[in-house]
C-alpha atoms as a PDB file:
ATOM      1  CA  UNK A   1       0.000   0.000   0.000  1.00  0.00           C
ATOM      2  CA  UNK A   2       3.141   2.274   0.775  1.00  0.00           C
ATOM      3  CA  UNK A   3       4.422   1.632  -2.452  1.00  0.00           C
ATOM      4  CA  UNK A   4       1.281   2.305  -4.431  1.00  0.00           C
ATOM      5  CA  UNK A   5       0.344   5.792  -1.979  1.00  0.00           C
ATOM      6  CA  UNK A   6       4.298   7.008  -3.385  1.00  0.00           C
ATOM      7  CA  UNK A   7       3.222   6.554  -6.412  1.00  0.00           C
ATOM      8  CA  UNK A   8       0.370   8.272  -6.792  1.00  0.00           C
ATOM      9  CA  UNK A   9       1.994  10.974  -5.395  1.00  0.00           C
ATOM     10  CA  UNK A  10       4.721  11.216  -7.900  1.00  0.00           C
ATOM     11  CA  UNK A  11       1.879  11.396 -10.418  1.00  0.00           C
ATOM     12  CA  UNK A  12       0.095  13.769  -8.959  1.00  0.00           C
ATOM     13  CA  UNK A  13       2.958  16.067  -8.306  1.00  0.00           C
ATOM     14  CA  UNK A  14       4.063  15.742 -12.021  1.00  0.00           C
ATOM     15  CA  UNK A  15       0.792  15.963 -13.322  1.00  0.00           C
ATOM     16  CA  UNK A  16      -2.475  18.289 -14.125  1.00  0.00           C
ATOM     17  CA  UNK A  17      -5.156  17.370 -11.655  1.00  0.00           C
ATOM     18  CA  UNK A  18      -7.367  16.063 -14.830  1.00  0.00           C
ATOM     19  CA  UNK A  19      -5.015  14.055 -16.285  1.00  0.00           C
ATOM     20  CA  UNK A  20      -4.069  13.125 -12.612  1.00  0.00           C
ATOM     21  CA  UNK A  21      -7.755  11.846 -11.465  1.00  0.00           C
ATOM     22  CA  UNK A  22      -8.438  10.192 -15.005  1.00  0.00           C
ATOM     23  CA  UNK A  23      -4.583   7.856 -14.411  1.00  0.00           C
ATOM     24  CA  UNK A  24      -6.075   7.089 -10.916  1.00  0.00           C
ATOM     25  CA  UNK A  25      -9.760   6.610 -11.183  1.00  0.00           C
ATOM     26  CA  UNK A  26      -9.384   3.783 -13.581  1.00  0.00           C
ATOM     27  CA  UNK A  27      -7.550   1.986 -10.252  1.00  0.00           C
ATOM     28  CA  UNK A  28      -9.577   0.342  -8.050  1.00  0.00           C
ATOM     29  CA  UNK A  29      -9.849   1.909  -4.325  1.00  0.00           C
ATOM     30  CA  UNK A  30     -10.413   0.445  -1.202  1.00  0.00           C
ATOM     31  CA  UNK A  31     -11.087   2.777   2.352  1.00  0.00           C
ATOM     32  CA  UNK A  32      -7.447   3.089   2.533  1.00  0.00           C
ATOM     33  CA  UNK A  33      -6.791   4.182  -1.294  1.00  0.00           C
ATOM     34  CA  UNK A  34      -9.723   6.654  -0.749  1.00  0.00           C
ATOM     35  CA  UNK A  35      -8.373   8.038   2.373  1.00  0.00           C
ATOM     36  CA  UNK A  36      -5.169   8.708   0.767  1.00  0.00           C
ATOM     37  CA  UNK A  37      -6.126   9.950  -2.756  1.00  0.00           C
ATOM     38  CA  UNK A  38      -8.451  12.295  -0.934  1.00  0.00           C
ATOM     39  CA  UNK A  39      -5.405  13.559   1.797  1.00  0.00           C
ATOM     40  CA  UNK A  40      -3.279  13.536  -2.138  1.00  0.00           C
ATOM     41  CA  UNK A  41      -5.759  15.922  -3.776  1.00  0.00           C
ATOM     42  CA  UNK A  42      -5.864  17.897  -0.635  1.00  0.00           C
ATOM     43  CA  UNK A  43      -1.832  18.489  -0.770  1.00  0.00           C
ATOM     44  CA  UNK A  44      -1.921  19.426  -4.683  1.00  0.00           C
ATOM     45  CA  UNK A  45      -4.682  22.087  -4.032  1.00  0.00           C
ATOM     46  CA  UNK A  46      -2.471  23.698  -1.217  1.00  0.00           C
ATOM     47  CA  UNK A  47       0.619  23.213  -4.096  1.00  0.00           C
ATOM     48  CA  UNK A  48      -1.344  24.314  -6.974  1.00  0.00           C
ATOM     49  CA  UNK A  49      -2.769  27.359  -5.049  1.00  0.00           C
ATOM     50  CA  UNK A  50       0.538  28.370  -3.442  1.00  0.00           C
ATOM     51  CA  UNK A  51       1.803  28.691  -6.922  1.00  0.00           C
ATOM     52  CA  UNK A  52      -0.805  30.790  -8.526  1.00  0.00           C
ATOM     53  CA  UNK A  53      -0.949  33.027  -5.429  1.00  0.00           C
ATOM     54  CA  UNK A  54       2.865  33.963  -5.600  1.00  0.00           C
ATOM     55  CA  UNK A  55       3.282  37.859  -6.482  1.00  0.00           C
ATOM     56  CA  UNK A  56       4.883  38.325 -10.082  1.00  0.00           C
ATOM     57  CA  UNK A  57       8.734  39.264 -10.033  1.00  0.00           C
ATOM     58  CA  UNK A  58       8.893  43.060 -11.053  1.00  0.00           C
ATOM     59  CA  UNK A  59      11.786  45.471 -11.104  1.00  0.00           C
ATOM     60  CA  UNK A  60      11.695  49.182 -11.863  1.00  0.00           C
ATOM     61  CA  UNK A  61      14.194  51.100 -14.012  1.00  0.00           C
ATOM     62  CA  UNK A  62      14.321  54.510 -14.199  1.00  0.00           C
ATOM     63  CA  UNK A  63      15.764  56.852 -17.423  1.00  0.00           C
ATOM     64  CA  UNK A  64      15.524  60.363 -18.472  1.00  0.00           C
ATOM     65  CA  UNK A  65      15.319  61.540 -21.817  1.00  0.00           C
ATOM     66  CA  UNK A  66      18.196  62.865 -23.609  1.00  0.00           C
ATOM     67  CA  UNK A  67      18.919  64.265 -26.470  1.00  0.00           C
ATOM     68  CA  UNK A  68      19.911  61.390 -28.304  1.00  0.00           C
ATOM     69  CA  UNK A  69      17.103  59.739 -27.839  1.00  0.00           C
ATOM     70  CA  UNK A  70      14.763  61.488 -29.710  1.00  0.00           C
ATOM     71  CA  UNK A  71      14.635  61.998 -33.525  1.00  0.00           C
ATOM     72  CA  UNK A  72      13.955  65.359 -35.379  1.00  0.00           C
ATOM     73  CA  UNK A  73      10.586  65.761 -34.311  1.00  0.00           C
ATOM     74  CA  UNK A  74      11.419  66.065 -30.511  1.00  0.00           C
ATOM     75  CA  UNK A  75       9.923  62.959 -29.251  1.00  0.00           C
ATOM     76  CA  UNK A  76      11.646  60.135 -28.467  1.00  0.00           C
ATOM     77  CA  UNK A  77      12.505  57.573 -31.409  1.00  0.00           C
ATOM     78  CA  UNK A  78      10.495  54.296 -31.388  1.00  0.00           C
ATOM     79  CA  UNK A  79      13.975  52.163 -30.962  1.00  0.00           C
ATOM     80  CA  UNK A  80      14.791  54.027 -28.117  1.00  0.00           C
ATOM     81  CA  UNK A  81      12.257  52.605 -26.304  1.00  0.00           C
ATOM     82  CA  UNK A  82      13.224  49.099 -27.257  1.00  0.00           C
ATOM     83  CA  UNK A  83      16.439  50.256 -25.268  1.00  0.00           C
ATOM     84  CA  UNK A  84      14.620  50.618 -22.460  1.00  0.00           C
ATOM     85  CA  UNK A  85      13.138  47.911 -22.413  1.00  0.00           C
ATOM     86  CA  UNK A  86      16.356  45.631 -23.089  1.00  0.00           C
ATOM     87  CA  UNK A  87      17.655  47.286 -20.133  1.00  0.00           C
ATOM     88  CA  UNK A  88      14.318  47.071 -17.800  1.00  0.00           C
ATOM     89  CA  UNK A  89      14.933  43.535 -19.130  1.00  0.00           C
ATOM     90  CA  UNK A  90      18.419  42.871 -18.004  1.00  0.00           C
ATOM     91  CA  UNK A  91      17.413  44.123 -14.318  1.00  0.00           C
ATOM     92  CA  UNK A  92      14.697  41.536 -14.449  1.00  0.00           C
ATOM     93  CA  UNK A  93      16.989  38.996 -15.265  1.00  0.00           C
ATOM     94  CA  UNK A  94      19.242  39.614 -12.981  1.00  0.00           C
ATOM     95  CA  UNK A  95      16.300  39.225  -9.982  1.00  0.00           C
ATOM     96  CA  UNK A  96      15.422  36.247 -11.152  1.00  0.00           C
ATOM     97  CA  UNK A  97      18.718  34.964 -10.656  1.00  0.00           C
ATOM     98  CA  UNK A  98      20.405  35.353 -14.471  1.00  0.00           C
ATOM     99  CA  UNK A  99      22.826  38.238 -13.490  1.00  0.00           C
ATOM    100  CA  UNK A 100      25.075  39.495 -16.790  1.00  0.00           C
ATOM    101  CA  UNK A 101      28.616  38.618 -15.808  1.00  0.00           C
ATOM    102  CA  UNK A 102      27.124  35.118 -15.423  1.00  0.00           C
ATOM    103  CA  UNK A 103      25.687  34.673 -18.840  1.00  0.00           C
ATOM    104  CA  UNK A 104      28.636  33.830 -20.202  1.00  0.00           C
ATOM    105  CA  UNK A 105      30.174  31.150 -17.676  1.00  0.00           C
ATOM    106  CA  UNK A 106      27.249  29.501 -18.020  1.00  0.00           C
ATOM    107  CA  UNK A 107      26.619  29.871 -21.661  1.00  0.00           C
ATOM    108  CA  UNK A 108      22.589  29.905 -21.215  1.00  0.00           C
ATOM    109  CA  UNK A 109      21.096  33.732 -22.767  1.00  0.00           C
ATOM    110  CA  UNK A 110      17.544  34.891 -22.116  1.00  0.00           C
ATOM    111  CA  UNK A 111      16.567  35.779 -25.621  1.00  0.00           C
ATOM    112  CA  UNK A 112      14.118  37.264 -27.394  1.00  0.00           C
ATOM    113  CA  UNK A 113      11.645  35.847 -29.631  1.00  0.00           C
ATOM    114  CA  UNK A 114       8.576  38.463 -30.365  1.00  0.00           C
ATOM    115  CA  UNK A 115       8.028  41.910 -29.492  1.00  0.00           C
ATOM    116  CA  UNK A 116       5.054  43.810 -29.472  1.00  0.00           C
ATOM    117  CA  UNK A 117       4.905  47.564 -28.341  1.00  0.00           C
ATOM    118  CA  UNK A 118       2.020  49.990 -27.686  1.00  0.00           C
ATOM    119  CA  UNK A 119       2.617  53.711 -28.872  1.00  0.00           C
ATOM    120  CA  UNK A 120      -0.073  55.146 -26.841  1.00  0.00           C
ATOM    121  CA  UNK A 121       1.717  58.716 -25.842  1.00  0.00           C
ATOM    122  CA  UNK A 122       5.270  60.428 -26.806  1.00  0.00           C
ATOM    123  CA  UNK A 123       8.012  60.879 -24.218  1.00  0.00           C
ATOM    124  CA  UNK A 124       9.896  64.022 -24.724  1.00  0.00           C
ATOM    125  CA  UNK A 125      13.658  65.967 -24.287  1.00  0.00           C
ATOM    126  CA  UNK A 126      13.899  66.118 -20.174  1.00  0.00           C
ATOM    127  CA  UNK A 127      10.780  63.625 -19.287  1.00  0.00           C
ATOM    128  CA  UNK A 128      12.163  61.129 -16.256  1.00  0.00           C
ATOM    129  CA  UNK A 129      10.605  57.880 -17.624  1.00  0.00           C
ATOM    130  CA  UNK A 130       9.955  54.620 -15.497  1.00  0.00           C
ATOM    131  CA  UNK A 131      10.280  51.593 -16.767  1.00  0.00           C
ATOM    132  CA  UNK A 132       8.448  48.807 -14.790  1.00  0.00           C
ATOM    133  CA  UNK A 133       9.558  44.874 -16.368  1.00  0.00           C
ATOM    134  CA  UNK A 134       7.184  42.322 -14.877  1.00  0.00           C
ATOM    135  CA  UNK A 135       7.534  38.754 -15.186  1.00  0.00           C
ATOM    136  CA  UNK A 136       4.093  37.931 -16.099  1.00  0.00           C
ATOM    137  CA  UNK A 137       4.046  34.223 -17.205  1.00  0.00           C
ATOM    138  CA  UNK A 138       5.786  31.187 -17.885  1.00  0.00           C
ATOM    139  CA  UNK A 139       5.246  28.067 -19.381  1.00  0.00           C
ATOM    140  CA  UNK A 140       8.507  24.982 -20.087  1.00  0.00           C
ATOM    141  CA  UNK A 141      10.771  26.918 -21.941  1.00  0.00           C
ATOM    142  CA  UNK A 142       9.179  30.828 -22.736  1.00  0.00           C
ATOM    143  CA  UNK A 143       8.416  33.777 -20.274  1.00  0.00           C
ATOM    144  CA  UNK A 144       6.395  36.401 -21.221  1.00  0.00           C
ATOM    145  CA  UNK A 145       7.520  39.541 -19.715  1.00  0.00           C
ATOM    146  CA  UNK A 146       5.392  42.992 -19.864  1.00  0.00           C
ATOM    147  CA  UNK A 147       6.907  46.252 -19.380  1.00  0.00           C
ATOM    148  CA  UNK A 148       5.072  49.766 -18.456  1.00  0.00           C
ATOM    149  CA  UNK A 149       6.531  52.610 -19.489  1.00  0.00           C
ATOM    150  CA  UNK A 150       5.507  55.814 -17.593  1.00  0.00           C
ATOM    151  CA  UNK A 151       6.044  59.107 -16.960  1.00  0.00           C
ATOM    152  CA  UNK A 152       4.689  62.018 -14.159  1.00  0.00           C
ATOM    153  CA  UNK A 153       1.227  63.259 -15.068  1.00  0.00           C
ATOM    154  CA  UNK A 154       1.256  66.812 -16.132  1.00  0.00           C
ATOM    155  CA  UNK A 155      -0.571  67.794 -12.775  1.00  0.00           C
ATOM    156  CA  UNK A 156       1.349  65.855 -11.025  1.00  0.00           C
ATOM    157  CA  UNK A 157      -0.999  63.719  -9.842  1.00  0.00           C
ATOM    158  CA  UNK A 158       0.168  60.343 -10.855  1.00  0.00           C
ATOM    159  CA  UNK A 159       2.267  58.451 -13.733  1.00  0.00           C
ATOM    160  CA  UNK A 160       1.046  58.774 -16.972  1.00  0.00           C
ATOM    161  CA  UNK A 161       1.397  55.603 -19.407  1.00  0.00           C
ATOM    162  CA  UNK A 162       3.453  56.113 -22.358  1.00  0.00           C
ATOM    163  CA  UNK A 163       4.506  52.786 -23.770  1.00  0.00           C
ATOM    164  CA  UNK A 164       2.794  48.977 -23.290  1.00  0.00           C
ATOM    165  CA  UNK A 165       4.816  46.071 -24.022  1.00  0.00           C
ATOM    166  CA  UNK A 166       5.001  42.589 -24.147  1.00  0.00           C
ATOM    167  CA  UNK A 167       7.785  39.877 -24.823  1.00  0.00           C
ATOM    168  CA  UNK A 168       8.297  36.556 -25.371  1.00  0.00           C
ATOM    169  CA  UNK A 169      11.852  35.039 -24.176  1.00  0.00           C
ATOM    170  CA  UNK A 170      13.639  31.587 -24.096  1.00  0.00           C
ATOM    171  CA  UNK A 171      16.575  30.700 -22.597  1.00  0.00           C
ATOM    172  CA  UNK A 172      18.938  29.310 -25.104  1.00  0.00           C
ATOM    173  CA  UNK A 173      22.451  27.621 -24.428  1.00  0.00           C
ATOM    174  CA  UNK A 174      25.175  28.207 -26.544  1.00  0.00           C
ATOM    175  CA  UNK A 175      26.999  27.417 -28.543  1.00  0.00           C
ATOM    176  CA  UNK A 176      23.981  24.842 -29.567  1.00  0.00           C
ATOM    177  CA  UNK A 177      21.891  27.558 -29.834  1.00  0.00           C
ATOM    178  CA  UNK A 178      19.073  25.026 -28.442  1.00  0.00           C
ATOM    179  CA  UNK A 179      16.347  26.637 -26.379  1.00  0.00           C
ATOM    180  CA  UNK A 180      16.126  24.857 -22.497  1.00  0.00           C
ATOM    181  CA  UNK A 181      13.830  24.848 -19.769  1.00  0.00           C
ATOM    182  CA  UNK A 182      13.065  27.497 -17.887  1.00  0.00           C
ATOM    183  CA  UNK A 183      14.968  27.989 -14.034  1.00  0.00           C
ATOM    184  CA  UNK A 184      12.144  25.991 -11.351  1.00  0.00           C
ATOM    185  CA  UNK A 185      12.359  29.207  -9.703  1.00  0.00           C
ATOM    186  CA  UNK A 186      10.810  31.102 -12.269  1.00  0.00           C
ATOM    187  CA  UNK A 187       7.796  28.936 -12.504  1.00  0.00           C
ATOM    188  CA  UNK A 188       6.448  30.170  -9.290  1.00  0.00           C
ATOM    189  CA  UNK A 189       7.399  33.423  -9.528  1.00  0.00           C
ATOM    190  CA  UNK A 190       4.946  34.685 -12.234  1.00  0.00           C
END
C-alpha cells in the first residue's frame, strides 16, 4: 500500500489534476486508497494554489530623456524605447537569478523571440521615464515579460502611461543555440 500511496503521489505532483484523477480513477480503491487519494488531492490544491498566489517578479528602471534619444521631431525615437526595455529587461533577469557577468560562464542567454509595443503617448527631451519589467508568465521553456513605461502626469498627480509592451523570451544555451527549460524558480514566480 506504501508503495502504491508514493506513487500516486509522484503522479500527482508531475501531473495536471485532470489528467491526474483520469490515471487514478481507472484503479480500483479500497477505504485506505480513498483516504489517501483524498489527503493527495488535498496536498496538490495547497501546491497548486501556493503557486498561482505567488506575487509576479517586477523590477523598476528609471531613465531620463536625452537628447539622443529622440529623432527630429522632438519625441523620443520608437527604438529608443526598445532600449529601455532591453535594459528594464536585463534588471529583471538579474532578480530572477540570471545576473550578466554570469551569462557567459554559463553559456545559457535569455533571448528574445517576439516583441510587441504599444505607442499610446510620446516621451519628450527632459521627461524622467519609469520603466516597470514584470515577469508575467511562464510556461517549459518561454516567459512572457510585460513592461510599463511611464512618466509624471502633467498635474502631477500620478504616472502617466506612455509605452505597453510585451515579450516573449527563451533561454537558449550556446553554442547549440538550443532553447532549455526554464529555471524551477521562475515557474512560481509569475
Amino acid at each position: 500500500m506504501r508503495k502504491f500511496a508514493e506513487r500516486r503521489f509522484q503522479v500527482l505532483s508531475a501531473s495536471p489534476e485532470r489528467t491526474i484523477r483520469s490515471q487514478l480513477e481507472r484503479v480500483p480503491l479500497g477505504a485506505a486508497g480513498a483516504l489517501c487519494w483524498t489527503a493527495l488531492k488535498s496536498a496538490f490544491k495547497v501546491r497548486h494554489q501556493e503557486m498561482t498566489e505567488s506575487k509576479p517578479t517586477s523590477v523598476s528602471a528609471f531613465e531620463t530623456v536625452i537628447f539622443c534619444d529622440t529623432d527630429c521631431g522632438g519625441v523620443v525615437s520608437n527604438v529608443t524605447y526598445l532600449r529601455y526595455i532591453e535594459k528594464a529587461r536585463c534588471h529583471l533577469m538579474e532578480k530572477l537569478g540570471m545576473p550578466l557577468a554570469e551569462m557567459s560562464s554559463t553559456g545559457r542567454f535569455p533571448t528574445v523571440i517576439r516583441t510587441e509595443i504599444d505607442y499610446l503617448k510620446p516621451a519628450v527631451l527632459g521627461d524622467r521615464l519609469e520603466i516597470k519589467a514584470t515577469l508575467a508568465d511562464t510556461r517549459k521553456i518561454r516567459a512572457t515579460c510585460e513592461f510599463e513605461i511611464s512618466r509624471q502626469s502633467a498635474d502631477h498627480e500620478g504616472l502617466e502611461i506612455l509605452i505597453k509592451a510585451r515579450q516573449i523570451v527563451v533561454i537558449v544555451e550556446m553554442p547549440a543555440g538550443k532553447p532549455c527549460k526554464l529555471p524551477p524558480s521562475w515557474l512560481t514566480s509569475s
